[in-house]
C-alpha atoms as a PDB file:
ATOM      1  CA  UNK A   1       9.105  -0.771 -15.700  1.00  0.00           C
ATOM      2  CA  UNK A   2       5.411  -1.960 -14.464  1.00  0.00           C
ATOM      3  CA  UNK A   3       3.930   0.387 -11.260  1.00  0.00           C
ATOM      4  CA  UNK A   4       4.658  -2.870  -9.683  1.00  0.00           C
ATOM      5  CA  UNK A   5       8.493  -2.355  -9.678  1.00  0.00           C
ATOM      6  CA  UNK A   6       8.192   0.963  -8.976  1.00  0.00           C
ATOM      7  CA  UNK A   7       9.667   0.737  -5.466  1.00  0.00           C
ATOM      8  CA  UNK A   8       9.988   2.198  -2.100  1.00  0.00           C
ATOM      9  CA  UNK A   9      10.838   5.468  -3.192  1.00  0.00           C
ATOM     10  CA  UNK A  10       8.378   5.582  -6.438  1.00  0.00           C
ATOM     11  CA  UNK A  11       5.984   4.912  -3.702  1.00  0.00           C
ATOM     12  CA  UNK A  12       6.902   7.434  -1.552  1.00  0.00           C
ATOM     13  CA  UNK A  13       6.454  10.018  -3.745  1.00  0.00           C
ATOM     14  CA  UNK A  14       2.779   9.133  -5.577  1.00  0.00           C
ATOM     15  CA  UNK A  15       1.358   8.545  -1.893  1.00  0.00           C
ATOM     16  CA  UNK A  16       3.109  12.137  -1.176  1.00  0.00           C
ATOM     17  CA  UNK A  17       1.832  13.780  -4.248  1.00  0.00           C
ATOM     18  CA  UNK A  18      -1.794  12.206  -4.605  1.00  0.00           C
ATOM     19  CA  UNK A  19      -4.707  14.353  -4.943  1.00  0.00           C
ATOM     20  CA  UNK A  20      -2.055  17.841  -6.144  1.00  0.00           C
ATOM     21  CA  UNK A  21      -4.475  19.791  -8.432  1.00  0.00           C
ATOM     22  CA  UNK A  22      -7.452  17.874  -7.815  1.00  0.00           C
ATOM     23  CA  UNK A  23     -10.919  19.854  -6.793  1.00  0.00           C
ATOM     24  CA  UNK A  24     -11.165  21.069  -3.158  1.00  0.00           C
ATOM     25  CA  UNK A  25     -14.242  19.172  -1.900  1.00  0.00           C
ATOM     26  CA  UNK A  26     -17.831  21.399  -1.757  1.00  0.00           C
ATOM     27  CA  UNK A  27     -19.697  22.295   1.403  1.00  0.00           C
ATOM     28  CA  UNK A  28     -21.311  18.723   2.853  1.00  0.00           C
ATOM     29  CA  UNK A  29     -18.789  16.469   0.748  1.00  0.00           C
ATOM     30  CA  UNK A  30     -16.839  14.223   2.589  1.00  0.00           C
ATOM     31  CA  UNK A  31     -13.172  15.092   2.708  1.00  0.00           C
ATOM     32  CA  UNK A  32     -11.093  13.106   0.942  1.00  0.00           C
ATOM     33  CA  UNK A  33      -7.904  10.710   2.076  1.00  0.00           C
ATOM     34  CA  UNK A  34      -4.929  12.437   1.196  1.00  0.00           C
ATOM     35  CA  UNK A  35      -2.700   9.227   1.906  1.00  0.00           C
ATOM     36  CA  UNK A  36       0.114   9.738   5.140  1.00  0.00           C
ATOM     37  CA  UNK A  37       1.115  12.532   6.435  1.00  0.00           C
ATOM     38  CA  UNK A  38       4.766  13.664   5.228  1.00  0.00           C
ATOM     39  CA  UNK A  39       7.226  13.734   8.080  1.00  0.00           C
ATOM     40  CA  UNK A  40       7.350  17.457   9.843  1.00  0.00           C
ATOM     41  CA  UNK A  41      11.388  16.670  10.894  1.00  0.00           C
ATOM     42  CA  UNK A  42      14.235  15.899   8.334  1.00  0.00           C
ATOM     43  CA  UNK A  43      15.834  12.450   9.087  1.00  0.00           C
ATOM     44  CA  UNK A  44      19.065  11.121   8.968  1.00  0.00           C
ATOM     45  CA  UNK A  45      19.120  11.112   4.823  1.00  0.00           C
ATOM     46  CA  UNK A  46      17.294  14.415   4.509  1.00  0.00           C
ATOM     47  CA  UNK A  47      19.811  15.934   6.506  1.00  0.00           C
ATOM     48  CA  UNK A  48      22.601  14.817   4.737  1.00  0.00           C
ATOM     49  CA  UNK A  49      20.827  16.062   1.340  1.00  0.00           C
ATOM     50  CA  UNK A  50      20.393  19.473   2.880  1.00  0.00           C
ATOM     51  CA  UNK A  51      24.045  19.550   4.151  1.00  0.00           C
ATOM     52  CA  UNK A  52      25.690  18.752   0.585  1.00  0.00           C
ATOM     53  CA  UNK A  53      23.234  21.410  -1.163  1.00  0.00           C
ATOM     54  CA  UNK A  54      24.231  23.654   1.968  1.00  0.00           C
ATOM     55  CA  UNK A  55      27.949  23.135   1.880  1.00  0.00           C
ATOM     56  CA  UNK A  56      28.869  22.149  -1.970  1.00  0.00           C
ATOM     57  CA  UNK A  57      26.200  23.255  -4.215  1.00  0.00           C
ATOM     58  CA  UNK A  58      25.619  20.264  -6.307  1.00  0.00           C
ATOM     59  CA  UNK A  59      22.540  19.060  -7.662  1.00  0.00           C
ATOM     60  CA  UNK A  60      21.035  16.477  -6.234  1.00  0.00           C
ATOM     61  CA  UNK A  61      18.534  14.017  -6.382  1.00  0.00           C
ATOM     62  CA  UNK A  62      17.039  10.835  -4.412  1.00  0.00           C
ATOM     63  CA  UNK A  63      17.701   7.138  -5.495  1.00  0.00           C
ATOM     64  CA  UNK A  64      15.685   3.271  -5.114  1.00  0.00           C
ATOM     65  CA  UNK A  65      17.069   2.079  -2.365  1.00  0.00           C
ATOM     66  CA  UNK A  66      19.350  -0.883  -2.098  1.00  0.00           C
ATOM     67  CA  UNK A  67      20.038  -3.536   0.246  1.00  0.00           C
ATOM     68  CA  UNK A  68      23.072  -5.235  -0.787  1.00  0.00           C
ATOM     69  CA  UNK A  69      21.644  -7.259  -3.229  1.00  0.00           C
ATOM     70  CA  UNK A  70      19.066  -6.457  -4.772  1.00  0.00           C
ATOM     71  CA  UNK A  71      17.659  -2.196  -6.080  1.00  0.00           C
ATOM     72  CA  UNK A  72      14.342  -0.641  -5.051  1.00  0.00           C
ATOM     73  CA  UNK A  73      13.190  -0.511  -8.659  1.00  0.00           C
ATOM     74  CA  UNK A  74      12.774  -4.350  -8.549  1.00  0.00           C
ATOM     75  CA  UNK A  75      14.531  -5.108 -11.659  1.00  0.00           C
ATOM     76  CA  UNK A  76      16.638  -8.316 -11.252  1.00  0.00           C
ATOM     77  CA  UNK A  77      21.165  -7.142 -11.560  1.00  0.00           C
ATOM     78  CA  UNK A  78      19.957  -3.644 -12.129  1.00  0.00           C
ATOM     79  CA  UNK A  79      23.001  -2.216 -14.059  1.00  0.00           C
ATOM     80  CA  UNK A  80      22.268   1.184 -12.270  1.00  0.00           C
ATOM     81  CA  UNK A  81      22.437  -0.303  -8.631  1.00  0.00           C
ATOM     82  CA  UNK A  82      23.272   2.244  -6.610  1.00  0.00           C
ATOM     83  CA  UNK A  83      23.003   5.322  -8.333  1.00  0.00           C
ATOM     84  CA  UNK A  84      19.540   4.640  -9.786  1.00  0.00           C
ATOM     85  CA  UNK A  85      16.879   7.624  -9.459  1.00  0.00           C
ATOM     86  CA  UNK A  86      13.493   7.123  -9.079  1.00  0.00           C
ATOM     87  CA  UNK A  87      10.879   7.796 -12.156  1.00  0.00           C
ATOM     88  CA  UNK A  88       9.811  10.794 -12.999  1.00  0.00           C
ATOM     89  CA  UNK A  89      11.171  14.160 -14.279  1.00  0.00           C
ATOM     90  CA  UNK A  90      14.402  13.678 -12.182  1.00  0.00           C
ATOM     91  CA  UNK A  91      16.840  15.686 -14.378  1.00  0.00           C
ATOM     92  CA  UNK A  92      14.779  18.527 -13.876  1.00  0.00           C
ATOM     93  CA  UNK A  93      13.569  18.185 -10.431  1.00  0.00           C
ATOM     94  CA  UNK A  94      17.562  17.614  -9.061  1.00  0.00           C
ATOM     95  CA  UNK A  95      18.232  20.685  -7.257  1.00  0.00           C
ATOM     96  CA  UNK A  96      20.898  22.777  -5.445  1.00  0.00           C
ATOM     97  CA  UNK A  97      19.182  24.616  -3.401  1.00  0.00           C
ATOM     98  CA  UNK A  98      18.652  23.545  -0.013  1.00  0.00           C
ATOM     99  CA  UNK A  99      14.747  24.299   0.431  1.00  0.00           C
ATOM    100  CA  UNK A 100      13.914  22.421  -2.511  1.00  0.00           C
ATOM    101  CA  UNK A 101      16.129  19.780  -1.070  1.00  0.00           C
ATOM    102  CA  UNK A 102      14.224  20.085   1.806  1.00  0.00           C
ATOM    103  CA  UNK A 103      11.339  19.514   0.173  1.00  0.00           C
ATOM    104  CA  UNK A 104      11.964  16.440  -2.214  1.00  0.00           C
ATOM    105  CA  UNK A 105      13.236  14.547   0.712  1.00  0.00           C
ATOM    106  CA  UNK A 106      10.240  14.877   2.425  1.00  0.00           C
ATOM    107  CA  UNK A 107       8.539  13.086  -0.530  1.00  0.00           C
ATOM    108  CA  UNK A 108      11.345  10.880  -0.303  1.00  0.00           C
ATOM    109  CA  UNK A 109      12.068  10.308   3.133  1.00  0.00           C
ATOM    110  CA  UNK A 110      15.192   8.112   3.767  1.00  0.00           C
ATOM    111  CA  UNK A 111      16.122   7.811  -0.163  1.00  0.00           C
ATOM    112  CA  UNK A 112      19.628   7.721  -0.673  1.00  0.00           C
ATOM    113  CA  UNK A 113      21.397  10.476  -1.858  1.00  0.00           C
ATOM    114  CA  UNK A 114      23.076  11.532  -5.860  1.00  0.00           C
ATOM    115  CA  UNK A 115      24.550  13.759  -7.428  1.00  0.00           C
ATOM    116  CA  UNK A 116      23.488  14.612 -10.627  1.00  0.00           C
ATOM    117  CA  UNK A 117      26.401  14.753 -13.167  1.00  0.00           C
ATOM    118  CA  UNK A 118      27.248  16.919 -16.374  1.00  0.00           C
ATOM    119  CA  UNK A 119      26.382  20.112 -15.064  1.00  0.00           C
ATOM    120  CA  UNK A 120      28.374  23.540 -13.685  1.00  0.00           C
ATOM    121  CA  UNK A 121      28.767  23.107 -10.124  1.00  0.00           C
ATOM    122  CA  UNK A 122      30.707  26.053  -7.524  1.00  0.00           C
ATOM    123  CA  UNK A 123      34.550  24.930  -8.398  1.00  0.00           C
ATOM    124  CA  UNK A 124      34.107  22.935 -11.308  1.00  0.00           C
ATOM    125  CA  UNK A 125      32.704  23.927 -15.440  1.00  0.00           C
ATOM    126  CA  UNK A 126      30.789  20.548 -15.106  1.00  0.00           C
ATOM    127  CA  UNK A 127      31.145  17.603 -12.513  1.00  0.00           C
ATOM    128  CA  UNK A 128      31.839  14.412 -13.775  1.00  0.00           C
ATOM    129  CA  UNK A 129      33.432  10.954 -12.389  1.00  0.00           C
ATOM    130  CA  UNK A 130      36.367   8.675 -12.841  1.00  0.00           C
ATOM    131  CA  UNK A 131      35.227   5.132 -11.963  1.00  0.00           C
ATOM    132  CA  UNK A 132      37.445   2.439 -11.357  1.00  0.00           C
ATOM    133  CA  UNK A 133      37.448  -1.213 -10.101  1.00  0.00           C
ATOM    134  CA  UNK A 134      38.919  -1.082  -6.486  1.00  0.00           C
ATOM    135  CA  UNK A 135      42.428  -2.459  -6.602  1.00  0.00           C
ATOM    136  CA  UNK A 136      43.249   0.129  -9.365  1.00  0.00           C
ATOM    137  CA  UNK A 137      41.189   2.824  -7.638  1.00  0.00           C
ATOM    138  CA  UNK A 138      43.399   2.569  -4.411  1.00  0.00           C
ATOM    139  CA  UNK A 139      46.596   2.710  -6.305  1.00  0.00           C
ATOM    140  CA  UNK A 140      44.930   5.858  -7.945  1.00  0.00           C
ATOM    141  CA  UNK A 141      44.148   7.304  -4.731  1.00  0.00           C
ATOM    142  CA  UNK A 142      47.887   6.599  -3.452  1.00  0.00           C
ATOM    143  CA  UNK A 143      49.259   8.217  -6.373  1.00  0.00           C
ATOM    144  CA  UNK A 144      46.907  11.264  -5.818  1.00  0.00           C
ATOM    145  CA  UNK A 145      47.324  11.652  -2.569  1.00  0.00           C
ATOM    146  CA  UNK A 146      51.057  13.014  -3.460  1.00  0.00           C
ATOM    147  CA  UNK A 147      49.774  15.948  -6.084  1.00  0.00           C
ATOM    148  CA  UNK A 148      47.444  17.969  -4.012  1.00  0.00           C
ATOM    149  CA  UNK A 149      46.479  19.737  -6.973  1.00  0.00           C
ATOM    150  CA  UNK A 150      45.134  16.497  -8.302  1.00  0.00           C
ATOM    151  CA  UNK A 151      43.640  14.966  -5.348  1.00  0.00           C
ATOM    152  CA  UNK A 152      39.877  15.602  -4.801  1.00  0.00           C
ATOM    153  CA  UNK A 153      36.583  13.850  -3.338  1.00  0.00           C
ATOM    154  CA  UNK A 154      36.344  10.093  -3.888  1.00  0.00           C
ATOM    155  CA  UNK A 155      33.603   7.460  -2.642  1.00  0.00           C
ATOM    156  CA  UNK A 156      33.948   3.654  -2.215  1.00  0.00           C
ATOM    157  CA  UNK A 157      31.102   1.166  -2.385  1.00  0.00           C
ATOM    158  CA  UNK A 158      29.830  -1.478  -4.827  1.00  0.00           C
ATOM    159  CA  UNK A 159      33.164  -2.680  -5.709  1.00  0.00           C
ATOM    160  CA  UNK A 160      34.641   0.595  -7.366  1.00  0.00           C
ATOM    161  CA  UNK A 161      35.942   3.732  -6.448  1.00  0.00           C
ATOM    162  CA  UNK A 162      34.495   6.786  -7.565  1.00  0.00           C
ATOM    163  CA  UNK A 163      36.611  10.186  -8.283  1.00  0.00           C
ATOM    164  CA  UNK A 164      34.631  13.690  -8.444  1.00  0.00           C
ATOM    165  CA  UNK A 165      36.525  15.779 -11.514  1.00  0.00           C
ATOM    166  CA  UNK A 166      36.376  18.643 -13.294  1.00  0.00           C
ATOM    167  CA  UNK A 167      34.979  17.716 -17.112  1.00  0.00           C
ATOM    168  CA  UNK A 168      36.018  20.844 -18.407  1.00  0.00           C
ATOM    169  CA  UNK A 169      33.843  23.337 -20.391  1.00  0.00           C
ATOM    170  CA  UNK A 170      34.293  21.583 -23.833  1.00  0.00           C
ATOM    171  CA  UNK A 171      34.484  17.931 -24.919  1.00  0.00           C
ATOM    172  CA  UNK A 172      37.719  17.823 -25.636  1.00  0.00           C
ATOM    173  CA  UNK A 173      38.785  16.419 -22.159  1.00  0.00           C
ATOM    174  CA  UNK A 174      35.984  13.900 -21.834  1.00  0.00           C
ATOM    175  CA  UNK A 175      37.459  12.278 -25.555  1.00  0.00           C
ATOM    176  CA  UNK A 176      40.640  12.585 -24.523  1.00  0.00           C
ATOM    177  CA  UNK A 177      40.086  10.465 -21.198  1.00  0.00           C
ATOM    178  CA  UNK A 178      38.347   8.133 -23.047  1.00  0.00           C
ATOM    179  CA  UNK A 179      40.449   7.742 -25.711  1.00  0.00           C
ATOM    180  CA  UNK A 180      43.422   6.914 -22.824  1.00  0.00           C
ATOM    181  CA  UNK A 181      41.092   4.475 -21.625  1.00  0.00           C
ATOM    182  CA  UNK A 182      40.441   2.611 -24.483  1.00  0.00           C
ATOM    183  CA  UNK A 183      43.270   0.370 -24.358  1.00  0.00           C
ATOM    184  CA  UNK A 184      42.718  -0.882 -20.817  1.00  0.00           C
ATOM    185  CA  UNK A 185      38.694  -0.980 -21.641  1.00  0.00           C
ATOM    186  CA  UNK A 186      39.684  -3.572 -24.507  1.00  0.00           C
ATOM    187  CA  UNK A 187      41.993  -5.635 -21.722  1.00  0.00           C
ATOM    188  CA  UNK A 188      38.898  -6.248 -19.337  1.00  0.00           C
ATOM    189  CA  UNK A 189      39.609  -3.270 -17.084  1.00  0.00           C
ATOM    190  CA  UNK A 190      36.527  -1.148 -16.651  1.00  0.00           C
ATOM    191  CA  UNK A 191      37.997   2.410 -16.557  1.00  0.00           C
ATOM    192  CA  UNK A 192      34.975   4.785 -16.981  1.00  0.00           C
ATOM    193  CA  UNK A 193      34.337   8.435 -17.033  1.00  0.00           C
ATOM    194  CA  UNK A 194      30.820   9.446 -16.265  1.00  0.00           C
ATOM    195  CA  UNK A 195      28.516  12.724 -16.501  1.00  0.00           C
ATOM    196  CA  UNK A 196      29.549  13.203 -20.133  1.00  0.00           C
ATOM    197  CA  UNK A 197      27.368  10.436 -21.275  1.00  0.00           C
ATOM    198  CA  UNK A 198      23.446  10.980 -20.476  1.00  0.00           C
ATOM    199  CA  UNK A 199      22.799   7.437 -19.783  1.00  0.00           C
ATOM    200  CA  UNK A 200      25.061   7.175 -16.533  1.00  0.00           C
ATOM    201  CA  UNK A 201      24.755  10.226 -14.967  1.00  0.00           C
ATOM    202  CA  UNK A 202      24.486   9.551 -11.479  1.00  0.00           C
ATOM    203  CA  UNK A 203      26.805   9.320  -8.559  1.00  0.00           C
ATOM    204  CA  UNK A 204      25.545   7.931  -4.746  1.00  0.00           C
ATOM    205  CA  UNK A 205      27.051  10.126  -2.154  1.00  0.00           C
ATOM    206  CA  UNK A 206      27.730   8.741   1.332  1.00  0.00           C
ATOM    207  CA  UNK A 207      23.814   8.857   2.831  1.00  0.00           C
ATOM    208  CA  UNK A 208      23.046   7.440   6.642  1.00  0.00           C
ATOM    209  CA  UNK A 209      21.503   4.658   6.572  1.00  0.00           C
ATOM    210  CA  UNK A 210      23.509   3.077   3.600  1.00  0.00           C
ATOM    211  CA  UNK A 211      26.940   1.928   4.184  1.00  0.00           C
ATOM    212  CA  UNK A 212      28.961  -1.073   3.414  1.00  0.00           C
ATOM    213  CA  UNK A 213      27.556  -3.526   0.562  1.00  0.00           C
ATOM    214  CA  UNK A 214      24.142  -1.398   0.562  1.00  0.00           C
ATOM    215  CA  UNK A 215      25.946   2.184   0.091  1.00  0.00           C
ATOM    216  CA  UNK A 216      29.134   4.219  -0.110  1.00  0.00           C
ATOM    217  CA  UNK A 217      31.968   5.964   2.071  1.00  0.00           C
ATOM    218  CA  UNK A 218      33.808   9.014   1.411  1.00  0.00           C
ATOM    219  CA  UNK A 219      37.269   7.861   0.744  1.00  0.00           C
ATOM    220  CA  UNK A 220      38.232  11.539   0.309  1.00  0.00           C
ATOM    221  CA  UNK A 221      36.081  13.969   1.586  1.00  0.00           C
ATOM    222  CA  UNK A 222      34.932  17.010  -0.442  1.00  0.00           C
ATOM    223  CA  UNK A 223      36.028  20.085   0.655  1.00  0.00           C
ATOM    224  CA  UNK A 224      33.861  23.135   0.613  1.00  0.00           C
ATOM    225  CA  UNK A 225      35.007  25.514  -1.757  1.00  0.00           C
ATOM    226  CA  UNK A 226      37.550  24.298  -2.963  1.00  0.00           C
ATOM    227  CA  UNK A 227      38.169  23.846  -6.739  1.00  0.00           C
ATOM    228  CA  UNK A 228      37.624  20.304  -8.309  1.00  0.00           C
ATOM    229  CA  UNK A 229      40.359  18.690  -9.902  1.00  0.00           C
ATOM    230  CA  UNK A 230      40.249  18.494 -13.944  1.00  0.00           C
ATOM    231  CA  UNK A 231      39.628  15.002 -15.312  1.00  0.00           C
ATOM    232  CA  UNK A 232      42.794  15.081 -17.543  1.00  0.00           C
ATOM    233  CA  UNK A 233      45.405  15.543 -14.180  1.00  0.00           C
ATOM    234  CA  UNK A 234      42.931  12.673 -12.357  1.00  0.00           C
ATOM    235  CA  UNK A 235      43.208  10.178 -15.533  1.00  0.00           C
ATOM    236  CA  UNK A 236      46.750  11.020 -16.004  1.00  0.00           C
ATOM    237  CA  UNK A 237      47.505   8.670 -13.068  1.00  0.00           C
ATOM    238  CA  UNK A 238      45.821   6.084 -13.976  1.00  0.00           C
ATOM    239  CA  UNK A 239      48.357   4.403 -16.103  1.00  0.00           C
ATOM    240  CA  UNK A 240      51.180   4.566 -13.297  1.00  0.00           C
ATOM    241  CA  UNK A 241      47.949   2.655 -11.050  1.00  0.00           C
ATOM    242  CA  UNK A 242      47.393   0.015 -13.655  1.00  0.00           C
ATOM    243  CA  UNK A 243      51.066  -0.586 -13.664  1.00  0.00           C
ATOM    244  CA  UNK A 244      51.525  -0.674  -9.894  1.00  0.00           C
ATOM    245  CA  UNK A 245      48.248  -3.160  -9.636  1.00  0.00           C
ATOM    246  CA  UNK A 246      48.962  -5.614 -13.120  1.00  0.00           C
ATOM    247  CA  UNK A 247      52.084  -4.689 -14.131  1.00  0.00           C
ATOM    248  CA  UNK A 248      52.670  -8.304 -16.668  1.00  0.00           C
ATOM    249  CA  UNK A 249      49.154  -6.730 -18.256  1.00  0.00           C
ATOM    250  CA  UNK A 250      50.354  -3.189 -17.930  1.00  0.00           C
ATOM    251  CA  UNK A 251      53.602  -4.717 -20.122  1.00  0.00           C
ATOM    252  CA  UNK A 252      51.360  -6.487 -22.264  1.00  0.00           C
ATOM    253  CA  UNK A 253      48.945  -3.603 -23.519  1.00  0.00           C
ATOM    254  CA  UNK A 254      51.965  -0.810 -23.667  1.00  0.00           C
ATOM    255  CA  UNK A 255      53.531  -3.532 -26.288  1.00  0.00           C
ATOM    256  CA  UNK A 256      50.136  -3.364 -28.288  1.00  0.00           C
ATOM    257  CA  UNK A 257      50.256   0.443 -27.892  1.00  0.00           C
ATOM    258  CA  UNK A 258      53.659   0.788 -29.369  1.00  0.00           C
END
């Protein structure tokens, strides 16, 4: 990616960081132009940053914006649109704790908001994601919605719904999900589970300023403290929602199963 495609956010943060570690001018030297001032007040997005760090503890770090059509980091059908991070050292900048929240998002100002996957978060060994494409997603959250112990925080945008899980400590749950998958993967249904696999390990969370085709929604809100639900019990429905959504392809792939 070329400085030129860098976007907003890249931007943001080179004009914020210019001149760090650089030699304080002498007596009689001119001072030097340190580039705009960083904002003294959180807005809208920094605010919401700070409140997840403050109220669930997971890591978090700031994304290219999007518009709808097109992502901040200028390449053209960005397969990360959405949930892209900026360049840099983002897996080891993301942060929990709400001053250093604070303070990225004032690099960052307005940046939409993710969560950074694969890694132990307060109710959960690791948080990961169940993606699905919508129609199957809402017969998932239907189906949820009737086993509390099952149901957790879920966010709609870009066409899919996304479920916050549990991964588990091991890998043994991650290959089993994956392994259920399989068969509707091969039948054109993209059933994916995410934060297991380094290469997609970002989630958008619901940030002001992004909504409808440009962001995402909480279709279940996280609750603080409260235990995530384990990837195996949110997977487990997923066959009863393929079957309630395409039930002549649910019959048709069972068959092949069998």
């Amino acid at each position: 990616m070329t400085e030129t495609h860098r976007g907003a956010n890249g931007q943001s943060i080179r004009a914020a960081t210019s001149g760090w570690g650089e030699r304080a001018p002498g007596p009689g030297e001119p001072q030097r132009d340190r580039g705009p001032d960083l904002p003294t007040a959180p807005g809208p997005a920094a605010e919401a940053a700070i409140g997840y760090a403050q109220q669930l503890g997971w890591p978090l770090t700031p994304g290219f914006a999007v518009d709808g059509e097109t992502c901040g980091c200028g390449q053209p059908q960005c397969p990360d649109y959405g949930a892209h991070p900026v360049p840099g050292a983002w897996r080891l900048a993301a942060c929990s704790t709400p001053t250093l929240v604070r303070v990225v998002w004032r690099m960052c100002a307005g940046a939409p908001v993710l969560a950074v996957l694969g890694r132990p978060v307060p109710g959960a060994s690791r948080l990961g994601a169940v993606q699905a494409p919508a129609l199957i997603g809402v017969a998932a959250l239907e189906l949820l919605a009737k086993r509390s112990a099952a149901e957790g925080p879920a966010v709609d945008g870009h066409g899919r719904l996304t479920f916050l899980v549990d991964l588990g400590a091991g890998p043994e749950e991650v290959q089993d999900a994956q392994a259920d998958f399989q068969p509707w993967r091969r039948a054109g249904l993209d059933l994916t589970v995410l934060g297991a696999d380094v290469e997609r390990s970002c989630v958008p969370l619901p940030t002001p300023g992004y909504a409808g085709r440009s962001g995402v929604v909480w279709t279940v809100p996280p609750v603080p403290d409260r235990t995530l639900p384990s990837l195996s019990a949110v997977v487990e429905v997923f066959d009863r929602a393929v079957r309630a959504t395409y039930p002549s392809l649910w019959r048709t792939v069972r068959a092949r199963v069998a």
